[in-house]
N, C-alpha and C. Protein backbone atom coordinates (compact mmCIF):
# COMPACT_ATOMS: atom_id res chain seq x y z
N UNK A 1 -22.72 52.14 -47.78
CA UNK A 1 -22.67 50.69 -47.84
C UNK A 1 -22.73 50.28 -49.31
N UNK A 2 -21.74 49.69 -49.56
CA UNK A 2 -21.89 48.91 -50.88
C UNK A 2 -22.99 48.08 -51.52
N UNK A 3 -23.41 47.74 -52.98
CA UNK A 3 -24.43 47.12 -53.33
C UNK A 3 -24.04 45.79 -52.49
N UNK A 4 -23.11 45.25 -53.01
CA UNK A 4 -22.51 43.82 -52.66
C UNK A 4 -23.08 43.56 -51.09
N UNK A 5 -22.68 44.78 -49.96
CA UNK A 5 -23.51 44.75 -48.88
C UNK A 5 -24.11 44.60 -48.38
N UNK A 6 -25.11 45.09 -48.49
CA UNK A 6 -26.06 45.43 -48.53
C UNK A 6 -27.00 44.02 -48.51
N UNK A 7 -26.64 43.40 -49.75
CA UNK A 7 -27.34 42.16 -50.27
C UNK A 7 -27.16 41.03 -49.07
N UNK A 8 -25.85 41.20 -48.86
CA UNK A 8 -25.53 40.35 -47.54
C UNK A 8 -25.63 40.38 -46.53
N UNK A 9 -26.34 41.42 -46.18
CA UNK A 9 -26.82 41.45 -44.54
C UNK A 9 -27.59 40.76 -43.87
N UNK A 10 -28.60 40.52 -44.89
CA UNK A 10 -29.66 39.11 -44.00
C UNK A 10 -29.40 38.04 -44.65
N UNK A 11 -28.26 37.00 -44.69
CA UNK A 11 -28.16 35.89 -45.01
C UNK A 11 -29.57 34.50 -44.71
N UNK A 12 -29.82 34.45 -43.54
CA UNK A 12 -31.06 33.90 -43.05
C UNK A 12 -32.21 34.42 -43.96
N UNK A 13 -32.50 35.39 -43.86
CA UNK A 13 -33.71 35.86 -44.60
C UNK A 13 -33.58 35.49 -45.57
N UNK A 14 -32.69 35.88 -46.71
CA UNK A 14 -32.33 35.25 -47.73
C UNK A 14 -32.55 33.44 -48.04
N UNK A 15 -32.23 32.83 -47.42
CA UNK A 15 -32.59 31.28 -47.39
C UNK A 15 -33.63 31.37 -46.98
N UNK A 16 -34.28 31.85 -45.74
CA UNK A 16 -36.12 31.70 -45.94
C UNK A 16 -36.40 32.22 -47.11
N UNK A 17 -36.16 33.27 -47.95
CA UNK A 17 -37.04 33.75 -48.74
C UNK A 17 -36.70 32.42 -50.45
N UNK A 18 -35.30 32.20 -50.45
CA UNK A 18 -34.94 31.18 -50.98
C UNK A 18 -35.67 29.46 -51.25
N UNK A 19 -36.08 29.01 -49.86
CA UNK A 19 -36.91 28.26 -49.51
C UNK A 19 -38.16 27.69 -49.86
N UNK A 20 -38.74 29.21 -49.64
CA UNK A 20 -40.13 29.42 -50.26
C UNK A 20 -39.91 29.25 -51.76
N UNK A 21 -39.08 29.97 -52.19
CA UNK A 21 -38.91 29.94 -53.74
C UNK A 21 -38.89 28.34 -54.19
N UNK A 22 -38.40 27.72 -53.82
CA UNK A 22 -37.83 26.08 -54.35
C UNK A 22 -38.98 25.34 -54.28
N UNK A 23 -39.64 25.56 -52.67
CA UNK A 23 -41.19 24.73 -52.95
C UNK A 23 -41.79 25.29 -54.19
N UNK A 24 -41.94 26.66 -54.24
CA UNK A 24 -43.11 27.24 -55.54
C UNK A 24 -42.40 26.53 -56.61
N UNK A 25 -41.11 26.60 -57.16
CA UNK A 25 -40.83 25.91 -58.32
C UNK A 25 -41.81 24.56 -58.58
N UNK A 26 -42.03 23.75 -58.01
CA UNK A 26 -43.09 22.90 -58.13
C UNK A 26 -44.22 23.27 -59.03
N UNK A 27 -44.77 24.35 -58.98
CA UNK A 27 -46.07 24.88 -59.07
C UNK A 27 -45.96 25.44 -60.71
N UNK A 28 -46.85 25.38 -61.31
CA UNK A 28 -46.81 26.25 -62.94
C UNK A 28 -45.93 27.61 -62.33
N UNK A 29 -45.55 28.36 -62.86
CA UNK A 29 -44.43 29.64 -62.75
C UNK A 29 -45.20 30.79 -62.56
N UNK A 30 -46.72 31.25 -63.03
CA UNK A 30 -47.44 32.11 -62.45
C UNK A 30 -48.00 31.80 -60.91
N UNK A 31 -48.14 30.63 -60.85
CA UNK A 31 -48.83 30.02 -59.40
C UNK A 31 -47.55 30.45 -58.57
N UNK A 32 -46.60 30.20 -58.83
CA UNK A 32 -45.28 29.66 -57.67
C UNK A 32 -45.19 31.49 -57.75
N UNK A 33 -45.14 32.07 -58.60
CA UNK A 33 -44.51 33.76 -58.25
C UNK A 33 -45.67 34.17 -57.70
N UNK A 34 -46.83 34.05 -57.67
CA UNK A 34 -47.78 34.64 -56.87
C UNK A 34 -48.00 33.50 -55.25
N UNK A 35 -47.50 32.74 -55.52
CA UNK A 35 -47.43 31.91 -54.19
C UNK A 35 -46.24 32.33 -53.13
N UNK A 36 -45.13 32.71 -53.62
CA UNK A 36 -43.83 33.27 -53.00
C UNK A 36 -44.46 34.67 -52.38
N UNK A 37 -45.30 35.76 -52.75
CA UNK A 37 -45.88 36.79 -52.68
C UNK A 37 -46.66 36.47 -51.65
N UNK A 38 -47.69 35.32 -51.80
CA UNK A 38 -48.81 35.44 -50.92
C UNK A 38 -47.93 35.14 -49.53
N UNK A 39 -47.29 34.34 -49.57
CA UNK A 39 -46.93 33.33 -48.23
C UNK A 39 -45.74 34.43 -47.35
N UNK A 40 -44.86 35.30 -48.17
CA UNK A 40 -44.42 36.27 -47.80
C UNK A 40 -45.65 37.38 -47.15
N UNK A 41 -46.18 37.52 -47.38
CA UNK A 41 -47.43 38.47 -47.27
C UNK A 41 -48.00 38.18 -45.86
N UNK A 42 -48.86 37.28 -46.26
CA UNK A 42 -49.44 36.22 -45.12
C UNK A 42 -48.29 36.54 -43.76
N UNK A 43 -47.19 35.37 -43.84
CA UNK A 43 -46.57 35.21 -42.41
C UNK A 43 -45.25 35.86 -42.20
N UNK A 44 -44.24 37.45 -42.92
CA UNK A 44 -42.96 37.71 -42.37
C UNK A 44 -44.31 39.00 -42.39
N UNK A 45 -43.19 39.44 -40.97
CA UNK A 45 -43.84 40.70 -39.96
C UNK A 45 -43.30 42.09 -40.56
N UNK A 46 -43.53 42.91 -40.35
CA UNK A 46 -42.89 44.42 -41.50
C UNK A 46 -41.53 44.49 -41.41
N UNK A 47 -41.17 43.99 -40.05
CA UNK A 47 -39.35 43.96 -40.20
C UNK A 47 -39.13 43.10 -41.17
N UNK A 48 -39.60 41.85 -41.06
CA UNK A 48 -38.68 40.94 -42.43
C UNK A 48 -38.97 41.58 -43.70
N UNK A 49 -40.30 41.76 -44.09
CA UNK A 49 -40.32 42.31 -45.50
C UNK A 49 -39.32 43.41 -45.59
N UNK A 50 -39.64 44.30 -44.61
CA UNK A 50 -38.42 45.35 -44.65
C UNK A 50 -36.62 44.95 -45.14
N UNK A 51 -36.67 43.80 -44.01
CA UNK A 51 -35.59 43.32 -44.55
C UNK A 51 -35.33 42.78 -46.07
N UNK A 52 -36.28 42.46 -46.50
CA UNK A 52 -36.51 41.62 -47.41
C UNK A 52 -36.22 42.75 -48.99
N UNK A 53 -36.45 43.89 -48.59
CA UNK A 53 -36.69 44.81 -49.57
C UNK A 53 -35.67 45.76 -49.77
N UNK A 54 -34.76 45.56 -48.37
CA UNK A 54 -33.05 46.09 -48.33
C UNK A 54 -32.11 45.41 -49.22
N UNK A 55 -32.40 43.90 -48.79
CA UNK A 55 -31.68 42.91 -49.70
C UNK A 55 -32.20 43.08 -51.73
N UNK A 56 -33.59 43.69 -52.10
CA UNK A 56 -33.74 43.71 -52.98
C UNK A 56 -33.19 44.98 -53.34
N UNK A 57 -33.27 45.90 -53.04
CA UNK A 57 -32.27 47.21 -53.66
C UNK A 57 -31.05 47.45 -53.38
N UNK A 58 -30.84 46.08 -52.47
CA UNK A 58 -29.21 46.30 -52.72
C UNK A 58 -28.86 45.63 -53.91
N UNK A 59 -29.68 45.09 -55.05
CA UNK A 59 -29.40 43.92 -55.96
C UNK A 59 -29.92 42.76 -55.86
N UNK A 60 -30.33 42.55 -55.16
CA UNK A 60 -31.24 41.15 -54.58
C UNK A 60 -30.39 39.60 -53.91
N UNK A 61 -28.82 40.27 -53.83
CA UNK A 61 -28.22 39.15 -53.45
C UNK A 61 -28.44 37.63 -54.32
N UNK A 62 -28.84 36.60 -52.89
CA UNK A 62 -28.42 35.63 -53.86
C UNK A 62 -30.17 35.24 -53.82
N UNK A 63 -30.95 35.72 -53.48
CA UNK A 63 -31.80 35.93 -54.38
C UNK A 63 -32.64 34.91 -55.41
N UNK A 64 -33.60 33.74 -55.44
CA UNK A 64 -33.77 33.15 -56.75
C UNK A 64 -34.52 33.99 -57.42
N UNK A 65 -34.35 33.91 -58.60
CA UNK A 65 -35.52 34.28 -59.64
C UNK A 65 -36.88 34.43 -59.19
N UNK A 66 -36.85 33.07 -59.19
CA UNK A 66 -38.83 33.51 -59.08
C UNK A 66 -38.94 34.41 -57.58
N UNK A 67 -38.41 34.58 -56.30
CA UNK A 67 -38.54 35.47 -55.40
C UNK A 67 -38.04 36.73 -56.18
N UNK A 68 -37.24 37.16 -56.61
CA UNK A 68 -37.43 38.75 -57.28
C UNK A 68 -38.14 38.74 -58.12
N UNK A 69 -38.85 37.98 -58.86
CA UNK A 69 -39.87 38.12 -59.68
C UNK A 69 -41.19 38.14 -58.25
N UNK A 70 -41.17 37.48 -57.63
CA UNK A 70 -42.51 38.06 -56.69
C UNK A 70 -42.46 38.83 -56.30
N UNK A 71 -41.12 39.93 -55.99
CA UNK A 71 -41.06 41.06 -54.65
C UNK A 71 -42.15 42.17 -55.43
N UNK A 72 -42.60 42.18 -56.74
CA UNK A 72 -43.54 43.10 -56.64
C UNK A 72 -44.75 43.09 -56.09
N UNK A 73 -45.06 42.15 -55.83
CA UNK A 73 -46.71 41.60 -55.33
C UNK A 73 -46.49 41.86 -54.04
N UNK A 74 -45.00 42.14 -53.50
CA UNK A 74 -44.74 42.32 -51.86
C UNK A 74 -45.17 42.95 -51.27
N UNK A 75 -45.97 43.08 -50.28
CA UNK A 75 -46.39 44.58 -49.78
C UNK A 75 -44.71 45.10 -49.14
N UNK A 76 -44.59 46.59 -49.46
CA UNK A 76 -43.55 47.00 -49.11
C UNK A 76 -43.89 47.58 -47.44
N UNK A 77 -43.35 47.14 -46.49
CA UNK A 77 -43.83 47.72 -45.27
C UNK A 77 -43.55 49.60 -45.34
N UNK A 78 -44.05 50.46 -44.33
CA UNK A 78 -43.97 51.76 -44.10
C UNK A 78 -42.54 51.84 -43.35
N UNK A 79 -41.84 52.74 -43.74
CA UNK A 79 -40.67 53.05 -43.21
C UNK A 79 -40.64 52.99 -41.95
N UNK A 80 -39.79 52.95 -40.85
CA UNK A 80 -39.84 53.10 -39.60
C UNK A 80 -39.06 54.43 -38.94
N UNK A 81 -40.06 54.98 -38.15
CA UNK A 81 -39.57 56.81 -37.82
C UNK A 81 -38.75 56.60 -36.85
N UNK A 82 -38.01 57.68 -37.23
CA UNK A 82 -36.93 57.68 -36.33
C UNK A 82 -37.71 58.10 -34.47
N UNK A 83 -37.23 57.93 -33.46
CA UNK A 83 -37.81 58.21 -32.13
C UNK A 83 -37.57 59.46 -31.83
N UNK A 84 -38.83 60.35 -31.14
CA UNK A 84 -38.12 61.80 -31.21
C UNK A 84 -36.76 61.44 -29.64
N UNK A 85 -35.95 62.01 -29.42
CA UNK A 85 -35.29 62.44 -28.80
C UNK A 85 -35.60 63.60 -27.33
């Protein structure tokens, strides 16, 4: 799968995570990047972060600033195992 791909697979997620970003702009720029972190943290379930963290190594898509500037504070969820067979 291509970077370009990749980035585009969760369009939705992307605008929630987008979202969040625009309210924090409000906030001084350390508050709002640790606020994008917490609130990600707090309420998307390990699939979204998961998702959330596909879209960032694919390039981060469309992505604002201050959300790739928070994805480090992200907790990265645990991979998901494959089912034995």
């Amino acid at each position: 799968m291509s970077h370009d791909e990749n980035a585009g697979r969760h369009p939705k997620l992307v605008r929630m995570a987008n979202q969040i970003g625009t309210f924090m702009l409000s906030k001084p720029h350390d508050e709002g990047v640790a606020g994008v972190a917490e609130h990600i943290n707090k309420f998307w379930e390990p699939r979204m972060r998961r998702q959330f963290f596909e879209v960032l190594d694919g390039g981060g898509g469309d992505l604002l600033p201050i959300v790739k500037e928070a994805a480090p504070k992200v907790r990265r969820p645990a991979p998901v195992e494959a089912s034995a067979s």
